[in-house]
C-alpha atoms as a PDB file:
ATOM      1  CA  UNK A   1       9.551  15.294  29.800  1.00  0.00           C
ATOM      2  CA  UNK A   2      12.789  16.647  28.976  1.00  0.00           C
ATOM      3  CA  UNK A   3      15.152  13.744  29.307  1.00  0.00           C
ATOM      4  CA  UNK A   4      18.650  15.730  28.890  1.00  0.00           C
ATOM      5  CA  UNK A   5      20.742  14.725  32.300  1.00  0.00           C
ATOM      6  CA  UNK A   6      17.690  12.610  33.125  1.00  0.00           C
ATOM      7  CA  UNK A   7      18.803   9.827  34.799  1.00  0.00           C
ATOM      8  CA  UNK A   8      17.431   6.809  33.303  1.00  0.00           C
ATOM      9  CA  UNK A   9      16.856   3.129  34.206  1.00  0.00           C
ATOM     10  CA  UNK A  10      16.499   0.750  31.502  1.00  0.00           C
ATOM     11  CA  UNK A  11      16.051  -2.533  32.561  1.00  0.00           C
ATOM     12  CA  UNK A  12      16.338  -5.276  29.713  1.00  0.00           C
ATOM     13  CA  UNK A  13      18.714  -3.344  28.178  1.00  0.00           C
ATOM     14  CA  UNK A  14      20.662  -5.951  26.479  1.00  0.00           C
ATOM     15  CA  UNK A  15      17.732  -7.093  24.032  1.00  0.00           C
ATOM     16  CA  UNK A  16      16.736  -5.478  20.657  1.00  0.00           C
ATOM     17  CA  UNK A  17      14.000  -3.112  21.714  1.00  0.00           C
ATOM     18  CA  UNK A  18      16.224  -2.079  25.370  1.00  0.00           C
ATOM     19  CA  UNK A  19      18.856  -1.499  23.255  1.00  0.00           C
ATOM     20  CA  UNK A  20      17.844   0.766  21.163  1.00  0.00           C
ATOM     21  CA  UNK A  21      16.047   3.028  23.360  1.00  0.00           C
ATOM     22  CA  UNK A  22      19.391   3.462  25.053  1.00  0.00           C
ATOM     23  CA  UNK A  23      20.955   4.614  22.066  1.00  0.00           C
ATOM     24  CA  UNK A  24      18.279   7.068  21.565  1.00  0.00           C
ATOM     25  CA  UNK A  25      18.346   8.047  25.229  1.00  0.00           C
ATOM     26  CA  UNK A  26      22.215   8.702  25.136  1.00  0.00           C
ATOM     27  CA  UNK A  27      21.884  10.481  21.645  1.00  0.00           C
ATOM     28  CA  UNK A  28      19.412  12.925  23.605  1.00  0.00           C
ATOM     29  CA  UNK A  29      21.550  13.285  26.511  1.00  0.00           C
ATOM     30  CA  UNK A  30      20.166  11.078  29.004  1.00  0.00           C
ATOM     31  CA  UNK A  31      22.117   9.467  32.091  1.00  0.00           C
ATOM     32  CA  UNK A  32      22.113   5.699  31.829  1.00  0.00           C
ATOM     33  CA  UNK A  33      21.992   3.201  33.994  1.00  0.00           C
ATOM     34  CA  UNK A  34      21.697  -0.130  31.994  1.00  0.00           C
ATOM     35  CA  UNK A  35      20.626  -3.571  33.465  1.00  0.00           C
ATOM     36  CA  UNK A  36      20.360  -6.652  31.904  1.00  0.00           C
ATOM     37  CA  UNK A  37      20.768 -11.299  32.782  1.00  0.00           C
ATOM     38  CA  UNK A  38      23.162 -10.999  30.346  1.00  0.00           C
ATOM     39  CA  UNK A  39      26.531  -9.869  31.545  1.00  0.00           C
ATOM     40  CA  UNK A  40      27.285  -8.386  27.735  1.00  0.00           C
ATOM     41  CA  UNK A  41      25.343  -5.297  28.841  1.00  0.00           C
ATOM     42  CA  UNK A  42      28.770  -3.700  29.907  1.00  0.00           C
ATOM     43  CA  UNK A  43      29.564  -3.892  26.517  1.00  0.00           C
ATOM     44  CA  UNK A  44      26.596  -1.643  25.867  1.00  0.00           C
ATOM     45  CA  UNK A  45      27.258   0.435  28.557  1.00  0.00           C
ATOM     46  CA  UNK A  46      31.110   0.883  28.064  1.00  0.00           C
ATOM     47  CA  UNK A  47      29.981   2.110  24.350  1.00  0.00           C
ATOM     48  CA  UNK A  48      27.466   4.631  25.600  1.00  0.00           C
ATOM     49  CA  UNK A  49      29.211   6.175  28.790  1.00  0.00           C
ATOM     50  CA  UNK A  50      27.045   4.349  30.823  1.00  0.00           C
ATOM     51  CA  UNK A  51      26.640   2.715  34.092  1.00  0.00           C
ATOM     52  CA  UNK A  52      25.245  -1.108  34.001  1.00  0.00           C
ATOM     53  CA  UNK A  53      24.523  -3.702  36.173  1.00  0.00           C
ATOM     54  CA  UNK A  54      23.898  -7.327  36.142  1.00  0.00           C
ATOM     55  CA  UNK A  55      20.835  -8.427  37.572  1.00  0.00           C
ATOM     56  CA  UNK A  56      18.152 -11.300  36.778  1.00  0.00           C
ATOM     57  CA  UNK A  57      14.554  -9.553  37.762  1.00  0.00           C
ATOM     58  CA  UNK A  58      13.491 -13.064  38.133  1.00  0.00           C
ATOM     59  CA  UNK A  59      15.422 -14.244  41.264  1.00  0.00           C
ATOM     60  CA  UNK A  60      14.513 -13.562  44.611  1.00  0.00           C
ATOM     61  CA  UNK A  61      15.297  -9.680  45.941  1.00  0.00           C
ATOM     62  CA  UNK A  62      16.968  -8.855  42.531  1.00  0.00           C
ATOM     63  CA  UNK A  63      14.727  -5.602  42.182  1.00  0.00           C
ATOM     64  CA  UNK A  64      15.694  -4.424  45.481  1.00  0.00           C
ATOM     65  CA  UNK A  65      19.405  -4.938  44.646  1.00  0.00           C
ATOM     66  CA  UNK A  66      19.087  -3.050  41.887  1.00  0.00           C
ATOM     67  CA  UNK A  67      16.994   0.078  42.525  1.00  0.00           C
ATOM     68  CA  UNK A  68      20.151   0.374  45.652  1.00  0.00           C
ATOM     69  CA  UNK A  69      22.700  -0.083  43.161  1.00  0.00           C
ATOM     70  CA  UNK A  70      20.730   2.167  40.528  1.00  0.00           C
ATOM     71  CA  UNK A  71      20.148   4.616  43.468  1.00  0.00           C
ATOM     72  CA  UNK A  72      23.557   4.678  45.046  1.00  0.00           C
ATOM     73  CA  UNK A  73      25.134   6.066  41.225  1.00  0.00           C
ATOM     74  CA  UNK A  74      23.476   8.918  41.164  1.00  0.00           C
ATOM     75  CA  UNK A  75      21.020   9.206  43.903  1.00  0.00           C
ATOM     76  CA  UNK A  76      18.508   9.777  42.500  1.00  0.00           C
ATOM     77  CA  UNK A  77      15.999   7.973  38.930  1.00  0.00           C
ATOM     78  CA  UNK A  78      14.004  10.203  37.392  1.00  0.00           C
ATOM     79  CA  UNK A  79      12.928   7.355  34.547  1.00  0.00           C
ATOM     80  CA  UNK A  80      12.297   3.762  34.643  1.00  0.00           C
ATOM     81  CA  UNK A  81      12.014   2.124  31.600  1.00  0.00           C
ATOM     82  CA  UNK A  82      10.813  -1.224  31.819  1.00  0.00           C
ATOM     83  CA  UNK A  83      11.869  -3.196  28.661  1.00  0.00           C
ATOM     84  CA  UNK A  84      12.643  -6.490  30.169  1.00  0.00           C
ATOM     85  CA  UNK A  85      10.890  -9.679  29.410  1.00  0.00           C
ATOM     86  CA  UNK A  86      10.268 -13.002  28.333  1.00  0.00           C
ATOM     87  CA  UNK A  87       7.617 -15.461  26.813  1.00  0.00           C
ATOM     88  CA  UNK A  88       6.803 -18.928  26.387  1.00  0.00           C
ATOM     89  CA  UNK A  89       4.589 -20.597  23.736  1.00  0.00           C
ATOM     90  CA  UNK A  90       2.883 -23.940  24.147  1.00  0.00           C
ATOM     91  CA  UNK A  91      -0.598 -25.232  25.915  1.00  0.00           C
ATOM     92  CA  UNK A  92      -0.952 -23.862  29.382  1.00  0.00           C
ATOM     93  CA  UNK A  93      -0.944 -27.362  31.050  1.00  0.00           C
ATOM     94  CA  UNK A  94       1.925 -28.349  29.840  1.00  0.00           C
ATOM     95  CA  UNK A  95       3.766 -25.391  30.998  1.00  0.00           C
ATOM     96  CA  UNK A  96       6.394 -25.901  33.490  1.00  0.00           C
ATOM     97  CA  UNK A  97       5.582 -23.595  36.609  1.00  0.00           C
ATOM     98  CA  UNK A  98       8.827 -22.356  37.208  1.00  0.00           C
ATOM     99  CA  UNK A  99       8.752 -21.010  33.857  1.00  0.00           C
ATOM    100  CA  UNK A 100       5.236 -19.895  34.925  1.00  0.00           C
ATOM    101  CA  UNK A 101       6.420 -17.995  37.582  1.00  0.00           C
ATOM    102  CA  UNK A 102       9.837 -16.647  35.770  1.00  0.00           C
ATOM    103  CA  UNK A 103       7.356 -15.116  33.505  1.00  0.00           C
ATOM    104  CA  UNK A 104       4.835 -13.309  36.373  1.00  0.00           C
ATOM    105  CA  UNK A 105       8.535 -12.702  38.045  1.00  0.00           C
ATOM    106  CA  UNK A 106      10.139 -10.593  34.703  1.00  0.00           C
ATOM    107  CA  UNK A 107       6.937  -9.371  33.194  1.00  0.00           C
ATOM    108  CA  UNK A 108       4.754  -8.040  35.931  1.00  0.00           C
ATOM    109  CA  UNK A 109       6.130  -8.226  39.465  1.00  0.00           C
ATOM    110  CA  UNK A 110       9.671  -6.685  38.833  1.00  0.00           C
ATOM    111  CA  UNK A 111       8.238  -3.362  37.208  1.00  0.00           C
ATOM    112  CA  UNK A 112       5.627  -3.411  40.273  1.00  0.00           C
ATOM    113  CA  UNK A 113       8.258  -3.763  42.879  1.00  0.00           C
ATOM    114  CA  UNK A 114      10.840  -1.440  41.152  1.00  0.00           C
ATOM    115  CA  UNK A 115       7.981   1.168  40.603  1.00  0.00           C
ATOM    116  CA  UNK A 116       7.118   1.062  44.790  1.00  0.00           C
ATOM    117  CA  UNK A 117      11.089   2.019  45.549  1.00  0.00           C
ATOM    118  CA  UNK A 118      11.644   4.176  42.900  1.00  0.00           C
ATOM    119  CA  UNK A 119       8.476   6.457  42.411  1.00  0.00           C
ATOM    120  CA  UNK A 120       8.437   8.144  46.166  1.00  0.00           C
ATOM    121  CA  UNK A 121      11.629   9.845  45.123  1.00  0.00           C
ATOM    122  CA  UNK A 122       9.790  11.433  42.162  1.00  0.00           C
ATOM    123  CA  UNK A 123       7.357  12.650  43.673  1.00  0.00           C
ATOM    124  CA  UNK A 124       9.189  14.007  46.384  1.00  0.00           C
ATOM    125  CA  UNK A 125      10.983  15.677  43.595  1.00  0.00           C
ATOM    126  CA  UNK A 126       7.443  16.037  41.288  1.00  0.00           C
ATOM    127  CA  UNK A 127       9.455  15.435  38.061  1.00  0.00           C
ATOM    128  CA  UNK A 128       9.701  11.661  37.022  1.00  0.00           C
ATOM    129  CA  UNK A 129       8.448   9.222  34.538  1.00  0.00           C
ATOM    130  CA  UNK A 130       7.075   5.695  33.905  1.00  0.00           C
ATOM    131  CA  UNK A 131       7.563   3.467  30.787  1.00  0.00           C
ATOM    132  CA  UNK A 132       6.449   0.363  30.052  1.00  0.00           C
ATOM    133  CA  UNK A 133       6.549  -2.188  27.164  1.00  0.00           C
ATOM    134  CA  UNK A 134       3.388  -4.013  27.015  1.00  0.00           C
ATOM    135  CA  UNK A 135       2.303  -6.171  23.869  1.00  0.00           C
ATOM    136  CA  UNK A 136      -1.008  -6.848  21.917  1.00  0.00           C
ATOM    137  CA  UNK A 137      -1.073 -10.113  23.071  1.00  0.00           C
ATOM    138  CA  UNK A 138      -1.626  -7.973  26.307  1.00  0.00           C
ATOM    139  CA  UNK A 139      -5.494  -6.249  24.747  1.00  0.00           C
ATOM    140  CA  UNK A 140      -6.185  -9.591  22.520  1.00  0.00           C
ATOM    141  CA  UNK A 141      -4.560 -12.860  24.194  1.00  0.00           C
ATOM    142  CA  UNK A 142      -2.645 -15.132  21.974  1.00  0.00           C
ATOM    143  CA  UNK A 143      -3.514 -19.051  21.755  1.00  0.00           C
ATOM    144  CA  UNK A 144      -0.449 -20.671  23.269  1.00  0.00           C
ATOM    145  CA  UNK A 145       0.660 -18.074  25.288  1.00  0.00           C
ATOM    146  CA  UNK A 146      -1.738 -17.417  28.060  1.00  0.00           C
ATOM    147  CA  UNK A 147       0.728 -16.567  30.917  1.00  0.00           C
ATOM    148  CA  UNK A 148       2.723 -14.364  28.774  1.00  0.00           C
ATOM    149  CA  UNK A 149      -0.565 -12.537  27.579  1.00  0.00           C
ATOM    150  CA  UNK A 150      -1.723 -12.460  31.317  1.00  0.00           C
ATOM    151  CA  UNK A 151       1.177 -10.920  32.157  1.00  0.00           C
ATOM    152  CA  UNK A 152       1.122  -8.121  29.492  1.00  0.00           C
ATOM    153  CA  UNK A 153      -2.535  -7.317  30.144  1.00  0.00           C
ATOM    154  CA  UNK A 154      -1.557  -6.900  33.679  1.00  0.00           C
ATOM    155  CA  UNK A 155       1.005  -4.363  32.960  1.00  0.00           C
ATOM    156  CA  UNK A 156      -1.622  -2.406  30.827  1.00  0.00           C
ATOM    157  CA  UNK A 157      -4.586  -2.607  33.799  1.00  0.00           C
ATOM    158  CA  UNK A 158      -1.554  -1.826  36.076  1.00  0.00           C
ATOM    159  CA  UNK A 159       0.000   1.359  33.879  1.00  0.00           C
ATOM    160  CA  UNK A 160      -3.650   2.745  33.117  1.00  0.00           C
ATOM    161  CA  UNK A 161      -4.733   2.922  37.322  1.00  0.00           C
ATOM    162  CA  UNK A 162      -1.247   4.269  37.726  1.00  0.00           C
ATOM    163  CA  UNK A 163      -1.560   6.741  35.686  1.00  0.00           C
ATOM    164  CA  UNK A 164      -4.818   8.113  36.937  1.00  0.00           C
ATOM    165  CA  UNK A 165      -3.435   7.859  40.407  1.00  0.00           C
ATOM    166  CA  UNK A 166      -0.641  10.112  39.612  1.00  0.00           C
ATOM    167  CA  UNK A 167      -2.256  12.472  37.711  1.00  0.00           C
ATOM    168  CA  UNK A 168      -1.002  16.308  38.620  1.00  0.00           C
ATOM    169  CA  UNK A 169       1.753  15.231  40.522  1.00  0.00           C
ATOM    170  CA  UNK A 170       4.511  15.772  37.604  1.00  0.00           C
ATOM    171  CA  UNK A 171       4.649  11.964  37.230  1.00  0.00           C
ATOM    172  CA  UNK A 172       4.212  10.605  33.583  1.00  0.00           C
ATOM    173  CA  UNK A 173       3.270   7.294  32.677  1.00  0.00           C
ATOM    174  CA  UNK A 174       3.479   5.792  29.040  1.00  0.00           C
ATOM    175  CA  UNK A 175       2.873   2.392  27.505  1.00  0.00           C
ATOM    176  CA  UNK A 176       3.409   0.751  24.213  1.00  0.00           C
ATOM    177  CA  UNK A 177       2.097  -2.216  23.029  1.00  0.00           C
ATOM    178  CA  UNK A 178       3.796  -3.628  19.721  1.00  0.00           C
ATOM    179  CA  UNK A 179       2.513  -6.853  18.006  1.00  0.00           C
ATOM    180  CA  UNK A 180       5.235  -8.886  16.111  1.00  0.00           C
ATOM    181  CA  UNK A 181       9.512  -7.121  16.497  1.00  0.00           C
ATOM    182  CA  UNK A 182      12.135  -8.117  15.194  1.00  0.00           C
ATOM    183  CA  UNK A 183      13.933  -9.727  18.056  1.00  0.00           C
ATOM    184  CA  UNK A 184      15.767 -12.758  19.670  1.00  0.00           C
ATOM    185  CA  UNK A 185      12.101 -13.027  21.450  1.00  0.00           C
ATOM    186  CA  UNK A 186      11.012 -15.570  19.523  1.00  0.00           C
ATOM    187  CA  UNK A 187      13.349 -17.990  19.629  1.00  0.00           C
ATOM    188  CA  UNK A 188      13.792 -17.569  22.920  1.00  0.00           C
ATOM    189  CA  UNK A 189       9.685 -18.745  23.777  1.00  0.00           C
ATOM    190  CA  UNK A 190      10.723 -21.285  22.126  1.00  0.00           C
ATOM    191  CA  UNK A 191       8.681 -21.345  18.682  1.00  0.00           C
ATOM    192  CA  UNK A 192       9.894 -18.775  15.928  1.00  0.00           C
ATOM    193  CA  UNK A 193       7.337 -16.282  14.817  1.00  0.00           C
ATOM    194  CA  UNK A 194       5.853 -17.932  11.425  1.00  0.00           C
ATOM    195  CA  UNK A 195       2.998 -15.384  10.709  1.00  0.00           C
ATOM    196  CA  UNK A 196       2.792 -13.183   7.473  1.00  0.00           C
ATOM    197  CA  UNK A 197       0.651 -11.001   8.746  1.00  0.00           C
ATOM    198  CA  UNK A 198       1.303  -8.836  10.973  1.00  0.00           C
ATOM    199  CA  UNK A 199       4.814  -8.447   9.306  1.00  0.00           C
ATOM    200  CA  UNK A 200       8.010  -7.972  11.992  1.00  0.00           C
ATOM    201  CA  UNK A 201       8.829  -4.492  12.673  1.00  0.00           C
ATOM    202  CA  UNK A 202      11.978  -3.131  13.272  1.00  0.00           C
ATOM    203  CA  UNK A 203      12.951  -2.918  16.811  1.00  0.00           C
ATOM    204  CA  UNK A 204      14.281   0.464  16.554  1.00  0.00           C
ATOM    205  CA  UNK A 205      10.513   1.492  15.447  1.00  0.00           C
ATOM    206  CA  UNK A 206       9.201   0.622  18.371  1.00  0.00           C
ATOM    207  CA  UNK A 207      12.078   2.048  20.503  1.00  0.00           C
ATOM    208  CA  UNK A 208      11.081   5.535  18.765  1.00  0.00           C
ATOM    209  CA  UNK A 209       7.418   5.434  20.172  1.00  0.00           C
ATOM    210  CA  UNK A 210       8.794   4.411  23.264  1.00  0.00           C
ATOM    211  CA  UNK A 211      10.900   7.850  23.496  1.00  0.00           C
ATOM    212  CA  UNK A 212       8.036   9.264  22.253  1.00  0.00           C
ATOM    213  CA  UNK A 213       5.729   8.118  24.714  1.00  0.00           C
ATOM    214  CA  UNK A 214       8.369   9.692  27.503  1.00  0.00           C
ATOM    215  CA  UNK A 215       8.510  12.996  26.141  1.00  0.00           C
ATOM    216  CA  UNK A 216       5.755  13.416  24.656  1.00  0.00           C
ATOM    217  CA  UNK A 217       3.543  12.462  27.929  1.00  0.00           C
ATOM    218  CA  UNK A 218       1.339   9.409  25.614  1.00  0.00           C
ATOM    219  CA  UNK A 219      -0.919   7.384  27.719  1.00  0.00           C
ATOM    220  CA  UNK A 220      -0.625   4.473  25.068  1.00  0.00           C
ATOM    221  CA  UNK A 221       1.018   3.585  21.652  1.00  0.00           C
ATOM    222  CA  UNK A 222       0.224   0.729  19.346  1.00  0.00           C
ATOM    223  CA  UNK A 223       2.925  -0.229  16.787  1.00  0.00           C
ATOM    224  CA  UNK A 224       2.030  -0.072  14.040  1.00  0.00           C
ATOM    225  CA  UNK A 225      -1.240   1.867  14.533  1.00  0.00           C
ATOM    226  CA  UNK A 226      -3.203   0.160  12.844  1.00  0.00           C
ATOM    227  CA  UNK A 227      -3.504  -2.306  15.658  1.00  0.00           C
ATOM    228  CA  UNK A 228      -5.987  -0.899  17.555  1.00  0.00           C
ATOM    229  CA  UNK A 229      -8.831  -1.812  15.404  1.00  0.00           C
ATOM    230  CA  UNK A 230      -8.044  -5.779  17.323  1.00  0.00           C
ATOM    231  CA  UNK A 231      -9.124  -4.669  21.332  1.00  0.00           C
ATOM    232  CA  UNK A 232     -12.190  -2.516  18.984  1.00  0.00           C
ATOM    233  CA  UNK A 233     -13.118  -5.318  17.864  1.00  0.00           C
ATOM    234  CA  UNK A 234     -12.644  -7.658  21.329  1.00  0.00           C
ATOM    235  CA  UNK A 235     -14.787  -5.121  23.085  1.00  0.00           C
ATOM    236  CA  UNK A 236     -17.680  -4.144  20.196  1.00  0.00           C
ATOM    237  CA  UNK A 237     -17.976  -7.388  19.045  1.00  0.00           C
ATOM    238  CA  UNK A 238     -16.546 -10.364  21.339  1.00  0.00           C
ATOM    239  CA  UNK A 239     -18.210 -13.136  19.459  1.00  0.00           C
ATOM    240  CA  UNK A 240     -16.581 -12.403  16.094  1.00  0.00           C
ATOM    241  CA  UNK A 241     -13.907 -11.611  17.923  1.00  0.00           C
ATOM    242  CA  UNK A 242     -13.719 -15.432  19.667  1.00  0.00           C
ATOM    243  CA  UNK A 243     -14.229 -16.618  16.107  1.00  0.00           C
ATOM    244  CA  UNK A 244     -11.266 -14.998  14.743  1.00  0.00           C
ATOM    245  CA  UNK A 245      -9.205 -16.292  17.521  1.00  0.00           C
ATOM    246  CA  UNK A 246     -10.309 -19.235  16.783  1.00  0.00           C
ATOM    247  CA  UNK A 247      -9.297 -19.424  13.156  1.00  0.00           C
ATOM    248  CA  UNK A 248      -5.984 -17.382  13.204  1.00  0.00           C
ATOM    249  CA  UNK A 249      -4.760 -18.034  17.083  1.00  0.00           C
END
């Protein structure tokens, strides 16, 4: 998809990996429309000609507000870009279930509920595109983080039927699924990332597949690559797969 004078919605906008798809978006000639919690994001926008609202995908109606508000700038979006979201590390029982739900809220149900207000316009106008930001805690769950990797897995099942549903209608769909970015993320679930391996990558890496993934028409994207050898391994051989899990989390 050519996304010069696309108009595109990039929710999350205000975090590393949003971010940095908008300045690639704008430096191709995209039309933004930039949401974000964080009422900085006019910052963003102001520095990028473009349009922004604020808007918390976790409260009640906030997706509806904002595919009107995205709607009513242009009047039309041909892309969503679905950056935004949040985790939370720590044993499932112990989890607080509002947090619970602010993660099923961000993560899953806001892309699902902007997706069924947004999409009939493309495909009245059989040009449009899907993007999502998935993780690989999404094909190999992560000890500690069960809702977040429930959420993420849900957003790959969710992408991959879409897809397939909206094959030949001029409707793209895309997903990436990074491991371990270089982001405010971590801090934010509330335990910095403390691995070695798999080293951070640079937000603006993943950012680039994501652009890629729009133009380019790519089901799926693993960054790095190399990651794909972890689901091979889930699915070919579970138990040493369990075992590993075990070991490493």
């Amino acid at each position: 998809m050519n996304v010069r004078d696309a108009v595109v919605l990039v929710t999350g906008a205000s975090g590393e990996i949003g971010s940095a798809c908008a300045a690639a978006l704008n430096a191709r000639g995209a039309r933004l429309i930039l949401t974000a919690r964080d009422a900085g994001i006019s910052d963003l926008a102001a520095d990028l000609s473009a349009k922004s609202f604020v808007s918390d995908l976790a409260r009640a109606g906030a997706t509806e507000r904002l595919a009107a508000d995205a709607l009513e700038v242009y009047g039309s979006v041909d892309v969503v870009l679905h950056c935004a979201g949040i985790g939370w590390f720590g044993s499932a029982p112990t989890m607080d279930p509002q947090r619970a739900d602010e993660l099923l809220d961000v993560n899953l149900r806001a892309p699902v509920q902007l997706d069924r207000i947004l999409l009939p316009g493309m495909l009245e106008r059989g040009r449009g595109h899907l993007a999502y930001v998935a993780s690989i805690s999404g094909w190999v769950p992560v000890v500690n983080e069960a809702v977040y990797s429930a959420t993420k897995a849900g957003v790959i099942a969710y992408a991959e039927s879409l897809r397939a549903e909206l094959a030949g209608t001029g409707v793209g769909v895309s997903v990436v699924s990074p491991a371990a970015v270089r982001t405010e993320f971590w801090v934010n679930r509330g335990k910095p990332y403390d691995r070695r391996f798999p080293r951070l990558v640079p937000a603006v890496r993943v950012a680039r597949a994501i652009v890629r993934g729009i133009e380019q028409e790519r089901a799926h994207q693993m960054v790095p690559r190399w990651l794909a050898i972890a689901p091979a391994i889930r699915a070919t051989a579970p138990a040493a797969y369990r075992a590993m899990q075990r070991r490493f989390g």
